[in-house]
N, C-alpha and C. Protein backbone atom coordinates (compact mmCIF):
# COMPACT_ATOMS: atom_id res chain seq x y z
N UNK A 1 7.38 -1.92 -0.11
CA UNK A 1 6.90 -0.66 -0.57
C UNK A 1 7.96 0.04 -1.43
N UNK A 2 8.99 -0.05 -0.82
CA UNK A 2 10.19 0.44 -1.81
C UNK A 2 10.39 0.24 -3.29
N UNK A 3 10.60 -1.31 -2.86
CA UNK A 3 9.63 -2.14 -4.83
C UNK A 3 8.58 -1.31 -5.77
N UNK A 4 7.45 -1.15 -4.87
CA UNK A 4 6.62 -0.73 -5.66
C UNK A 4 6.71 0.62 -6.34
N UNK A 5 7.58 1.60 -5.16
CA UNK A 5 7.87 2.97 -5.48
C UNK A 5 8.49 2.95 -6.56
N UNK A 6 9.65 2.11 -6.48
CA UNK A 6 10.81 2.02 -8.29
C UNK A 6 10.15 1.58 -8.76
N UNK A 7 9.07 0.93 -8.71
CA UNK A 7 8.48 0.45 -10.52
C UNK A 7 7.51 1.36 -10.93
N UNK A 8 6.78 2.15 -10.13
CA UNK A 8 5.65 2.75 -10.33
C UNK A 8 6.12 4.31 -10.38
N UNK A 9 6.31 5.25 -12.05
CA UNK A 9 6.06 6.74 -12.13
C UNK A 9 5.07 7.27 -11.50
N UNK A 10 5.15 8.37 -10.73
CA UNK A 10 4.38 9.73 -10.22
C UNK A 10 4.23 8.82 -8.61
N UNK A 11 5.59 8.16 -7.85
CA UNK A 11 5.29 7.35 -6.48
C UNK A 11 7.07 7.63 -5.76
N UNK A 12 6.90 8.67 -4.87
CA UNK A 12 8.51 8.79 -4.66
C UNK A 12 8.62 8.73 -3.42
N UNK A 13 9.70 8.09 -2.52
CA UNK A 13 9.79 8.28 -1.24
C UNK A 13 11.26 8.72 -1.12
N UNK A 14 11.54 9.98 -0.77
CA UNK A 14 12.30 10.62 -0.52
C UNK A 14 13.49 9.67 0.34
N UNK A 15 13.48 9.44 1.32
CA UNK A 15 14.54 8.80 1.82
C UNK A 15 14.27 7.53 3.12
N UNK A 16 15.09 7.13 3.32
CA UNK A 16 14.82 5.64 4.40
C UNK A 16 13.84 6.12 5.48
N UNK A 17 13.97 6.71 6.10
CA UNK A 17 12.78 7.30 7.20
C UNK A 17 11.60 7.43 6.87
N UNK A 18 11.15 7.98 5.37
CA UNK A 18 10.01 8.18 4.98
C UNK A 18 9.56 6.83 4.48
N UNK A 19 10.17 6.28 4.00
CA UNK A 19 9.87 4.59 3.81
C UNK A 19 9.53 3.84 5.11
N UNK A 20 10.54 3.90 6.27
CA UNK A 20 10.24 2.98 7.55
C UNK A 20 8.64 3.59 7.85
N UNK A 21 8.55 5.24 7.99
CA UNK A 21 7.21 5.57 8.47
C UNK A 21 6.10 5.44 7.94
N UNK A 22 6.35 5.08 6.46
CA UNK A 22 5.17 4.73 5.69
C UNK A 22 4.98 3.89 5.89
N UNK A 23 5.78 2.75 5.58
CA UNK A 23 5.33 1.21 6.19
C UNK A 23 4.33 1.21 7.11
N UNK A 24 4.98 1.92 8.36
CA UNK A 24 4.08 1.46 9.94
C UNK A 24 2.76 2.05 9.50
N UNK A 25 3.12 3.55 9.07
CA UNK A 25 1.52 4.19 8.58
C UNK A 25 0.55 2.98 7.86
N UNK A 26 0.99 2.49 6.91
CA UNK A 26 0.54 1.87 5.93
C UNK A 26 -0.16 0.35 6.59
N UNK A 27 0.76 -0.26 7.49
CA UNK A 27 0.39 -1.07 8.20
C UNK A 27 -0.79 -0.59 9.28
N UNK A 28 -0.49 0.34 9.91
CA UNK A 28 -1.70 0.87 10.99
C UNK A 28 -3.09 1.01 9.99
N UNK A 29 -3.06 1.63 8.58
CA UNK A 29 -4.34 1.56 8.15
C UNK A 29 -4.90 0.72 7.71
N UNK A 30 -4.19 -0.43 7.68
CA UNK A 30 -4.51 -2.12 7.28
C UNK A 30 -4.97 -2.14 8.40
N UNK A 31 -4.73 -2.27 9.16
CA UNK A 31 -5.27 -2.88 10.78
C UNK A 31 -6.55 -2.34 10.67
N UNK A 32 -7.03 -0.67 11.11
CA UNK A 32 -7.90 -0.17 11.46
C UNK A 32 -8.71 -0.30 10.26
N UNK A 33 -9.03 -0.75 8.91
CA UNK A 33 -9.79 -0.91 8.28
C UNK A 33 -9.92 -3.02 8.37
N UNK A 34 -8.97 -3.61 8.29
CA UNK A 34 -9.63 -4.95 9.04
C UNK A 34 -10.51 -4.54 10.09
N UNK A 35 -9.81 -4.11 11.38
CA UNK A 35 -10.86 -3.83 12.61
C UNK A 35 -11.77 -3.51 12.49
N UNK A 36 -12.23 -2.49 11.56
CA UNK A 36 -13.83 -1.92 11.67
C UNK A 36 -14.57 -2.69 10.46
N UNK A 37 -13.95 -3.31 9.84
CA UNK A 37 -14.66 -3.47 8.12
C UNK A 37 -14.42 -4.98 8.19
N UNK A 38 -13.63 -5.58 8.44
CA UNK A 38 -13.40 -7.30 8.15
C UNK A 38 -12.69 -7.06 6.79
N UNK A 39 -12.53 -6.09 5.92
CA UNK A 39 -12.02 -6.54 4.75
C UNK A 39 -10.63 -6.12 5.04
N UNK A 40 -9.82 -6.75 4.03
CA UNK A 40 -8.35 -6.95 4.20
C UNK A 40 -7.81 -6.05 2.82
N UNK A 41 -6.68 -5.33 2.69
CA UNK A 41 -6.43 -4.70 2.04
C UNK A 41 -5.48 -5.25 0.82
N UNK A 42 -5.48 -7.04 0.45
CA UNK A 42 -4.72 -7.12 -0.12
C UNK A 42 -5.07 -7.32 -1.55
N UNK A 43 -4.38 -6.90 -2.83
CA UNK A 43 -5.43 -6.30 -3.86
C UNK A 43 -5.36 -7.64 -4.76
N UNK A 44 -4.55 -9.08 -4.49
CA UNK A 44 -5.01 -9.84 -5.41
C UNK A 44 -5.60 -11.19 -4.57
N UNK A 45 -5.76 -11.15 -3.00
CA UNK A 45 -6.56 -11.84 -2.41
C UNK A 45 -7.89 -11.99 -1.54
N UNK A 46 -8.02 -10.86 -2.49
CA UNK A 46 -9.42 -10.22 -1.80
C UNK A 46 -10.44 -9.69 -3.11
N UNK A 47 -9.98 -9.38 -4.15
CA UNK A 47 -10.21 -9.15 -5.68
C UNK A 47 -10.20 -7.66 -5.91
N UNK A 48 -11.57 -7.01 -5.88
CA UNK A 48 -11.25 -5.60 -6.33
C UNK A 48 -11.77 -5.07 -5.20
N UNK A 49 -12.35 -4.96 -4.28
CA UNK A 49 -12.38 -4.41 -3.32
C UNK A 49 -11.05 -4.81 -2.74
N UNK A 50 -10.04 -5.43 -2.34
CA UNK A 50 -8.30 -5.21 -2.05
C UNK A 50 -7.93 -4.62 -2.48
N UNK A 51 -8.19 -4.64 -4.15
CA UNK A 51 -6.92 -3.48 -4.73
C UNK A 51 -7.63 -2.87 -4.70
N UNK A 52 -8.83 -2.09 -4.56
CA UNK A 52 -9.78 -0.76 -4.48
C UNK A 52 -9.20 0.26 -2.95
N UNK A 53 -9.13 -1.09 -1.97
CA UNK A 53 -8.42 -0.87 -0.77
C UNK A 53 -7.10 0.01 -0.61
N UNK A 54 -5.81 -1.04 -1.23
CA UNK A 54 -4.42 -0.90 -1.22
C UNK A 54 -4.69 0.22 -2.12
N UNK A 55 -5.14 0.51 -2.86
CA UNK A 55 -4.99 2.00 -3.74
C UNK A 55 -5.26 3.03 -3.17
N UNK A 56 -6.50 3.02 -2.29
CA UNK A 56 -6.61 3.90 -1.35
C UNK A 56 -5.69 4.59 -0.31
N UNK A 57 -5.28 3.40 0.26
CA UNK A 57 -4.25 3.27 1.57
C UNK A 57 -3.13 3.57 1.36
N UNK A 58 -2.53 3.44 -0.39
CA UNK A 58 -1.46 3.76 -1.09
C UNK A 58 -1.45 5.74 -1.00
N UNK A 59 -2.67 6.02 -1.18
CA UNK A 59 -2.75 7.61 -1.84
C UNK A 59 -3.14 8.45 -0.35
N UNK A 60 -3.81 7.56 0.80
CA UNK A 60 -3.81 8.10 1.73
C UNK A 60 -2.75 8.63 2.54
N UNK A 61 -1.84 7.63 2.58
CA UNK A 61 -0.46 7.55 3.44
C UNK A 61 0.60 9.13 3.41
N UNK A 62 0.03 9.37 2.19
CA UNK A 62 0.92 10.61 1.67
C UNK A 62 0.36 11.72 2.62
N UNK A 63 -0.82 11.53 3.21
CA UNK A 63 -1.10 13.04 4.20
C UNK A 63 -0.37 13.13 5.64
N UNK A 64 -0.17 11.54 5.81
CA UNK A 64 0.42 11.48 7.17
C UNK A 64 2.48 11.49 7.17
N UNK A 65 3.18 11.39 5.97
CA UNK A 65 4.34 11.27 5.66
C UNK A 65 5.24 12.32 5.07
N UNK A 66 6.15 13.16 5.72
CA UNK A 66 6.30 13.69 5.12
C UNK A 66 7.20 12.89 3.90
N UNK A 67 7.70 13.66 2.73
CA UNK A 67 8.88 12.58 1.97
C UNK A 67 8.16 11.45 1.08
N UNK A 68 6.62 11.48 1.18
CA UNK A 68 6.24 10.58 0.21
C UNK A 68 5.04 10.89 -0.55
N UNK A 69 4.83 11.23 -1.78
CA UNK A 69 3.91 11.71 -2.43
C UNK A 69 3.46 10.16 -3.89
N UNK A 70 2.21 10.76 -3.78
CA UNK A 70 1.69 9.78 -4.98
C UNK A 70 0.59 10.18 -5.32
N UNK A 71 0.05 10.43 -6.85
CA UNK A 71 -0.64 10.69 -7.43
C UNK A 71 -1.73 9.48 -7.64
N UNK A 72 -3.31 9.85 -7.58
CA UNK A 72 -3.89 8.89 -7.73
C UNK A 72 -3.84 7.71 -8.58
N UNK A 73 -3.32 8.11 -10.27
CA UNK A 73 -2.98 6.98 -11.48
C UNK A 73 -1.86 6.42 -10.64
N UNK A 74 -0.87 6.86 -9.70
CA UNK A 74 0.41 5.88 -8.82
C UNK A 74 -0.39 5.22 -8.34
N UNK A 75 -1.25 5.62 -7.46
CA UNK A 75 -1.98 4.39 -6.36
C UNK A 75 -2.44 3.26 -7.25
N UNK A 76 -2.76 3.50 -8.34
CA UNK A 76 -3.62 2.35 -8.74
C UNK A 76 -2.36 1.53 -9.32
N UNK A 77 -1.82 1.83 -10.47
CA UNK A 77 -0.51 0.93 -10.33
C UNK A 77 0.43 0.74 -9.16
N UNK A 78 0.51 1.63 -8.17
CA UNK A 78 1.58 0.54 -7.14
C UNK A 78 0.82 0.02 -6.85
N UNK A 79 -0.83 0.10 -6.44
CA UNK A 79 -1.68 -0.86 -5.71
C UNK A 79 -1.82 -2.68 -6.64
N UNK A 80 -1.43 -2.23 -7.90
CA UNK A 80 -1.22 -3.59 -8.87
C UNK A 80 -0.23 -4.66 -8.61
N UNK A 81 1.21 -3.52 -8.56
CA UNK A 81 2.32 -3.93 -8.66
C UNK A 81 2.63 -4.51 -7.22
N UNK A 82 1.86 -3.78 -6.12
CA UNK A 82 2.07 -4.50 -5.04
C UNK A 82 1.60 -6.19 -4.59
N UNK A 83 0.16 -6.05 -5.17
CA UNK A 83 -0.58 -7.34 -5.59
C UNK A 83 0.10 -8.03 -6.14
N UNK A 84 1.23 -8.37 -6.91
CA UNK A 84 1.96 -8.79 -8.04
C UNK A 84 2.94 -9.66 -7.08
N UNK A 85 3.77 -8.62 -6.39
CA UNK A 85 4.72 -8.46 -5.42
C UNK A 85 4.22 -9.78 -3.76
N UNK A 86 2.87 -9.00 -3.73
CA UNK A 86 1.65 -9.94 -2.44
C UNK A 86 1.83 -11.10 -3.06
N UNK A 87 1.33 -11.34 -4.31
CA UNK A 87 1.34 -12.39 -4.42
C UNK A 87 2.73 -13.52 -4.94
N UNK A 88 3.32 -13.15 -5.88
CA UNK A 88 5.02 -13.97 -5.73
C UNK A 88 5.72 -14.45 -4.38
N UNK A 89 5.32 -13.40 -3.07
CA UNK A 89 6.49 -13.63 -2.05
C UNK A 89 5.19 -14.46 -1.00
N UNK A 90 5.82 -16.09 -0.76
CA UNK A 90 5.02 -16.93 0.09
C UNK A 90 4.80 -16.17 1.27
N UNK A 91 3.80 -16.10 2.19
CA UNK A 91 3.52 -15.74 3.47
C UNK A 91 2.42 -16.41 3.80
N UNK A 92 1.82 -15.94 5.02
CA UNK A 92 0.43 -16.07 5.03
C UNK A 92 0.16 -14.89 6.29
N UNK A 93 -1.33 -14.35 6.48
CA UNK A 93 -1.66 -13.22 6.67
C UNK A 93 -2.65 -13.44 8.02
N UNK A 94 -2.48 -13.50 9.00
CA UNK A 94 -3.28 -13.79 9.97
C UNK A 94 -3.07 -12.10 10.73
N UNK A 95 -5.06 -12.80 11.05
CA UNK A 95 -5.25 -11.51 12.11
C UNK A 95 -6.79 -11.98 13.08
């Protein structure tokens, strides 16, 4: 997330705390939208409903954080740049 914040204008996270808590935030709303929905929030393995997702979840996070703000045009590019990011770094995603 940090990544995405430096590449992406109008996306700032004030300091390390607001980053660790976004994460978990960010992670908890991945979960609870798998759990109720089956869809997965990742925006280049899932197509546009992922990144329709992660853009969301990107612009949501900011109500529950203090220290991190993002403007909707941010969500949609970090929600890109994160996809970018999803996709370069090998993993795999079980749930």
């Amino acid at each position: 997330m940090a990544i995405t914040a430096f590449f992406t204008p109008g996306f700032a996270i004030n300091n390390i705390w607001s980053l660790v808590i976004a994460a978990i935030v960010l992670t908890f709303l991945d979960y609870l939208i798998v759990k109720f929905t089956g869809l997965h929030a990742s925006p280049f393995g899932k197509g546009f409903v992922g990144f329709a997702l992660a853009a969301i979840i990107l612009y949501v996070t900011q109500f529950f954080v203090a220290g991190y703000t993002i403007s909707w045009m941010a969500a949609i590019i970090g929600a890109l740049i994160y996809g970018i990011i999803d996709y370069l770094i090998p993993g795999t995603q079980k749930m």
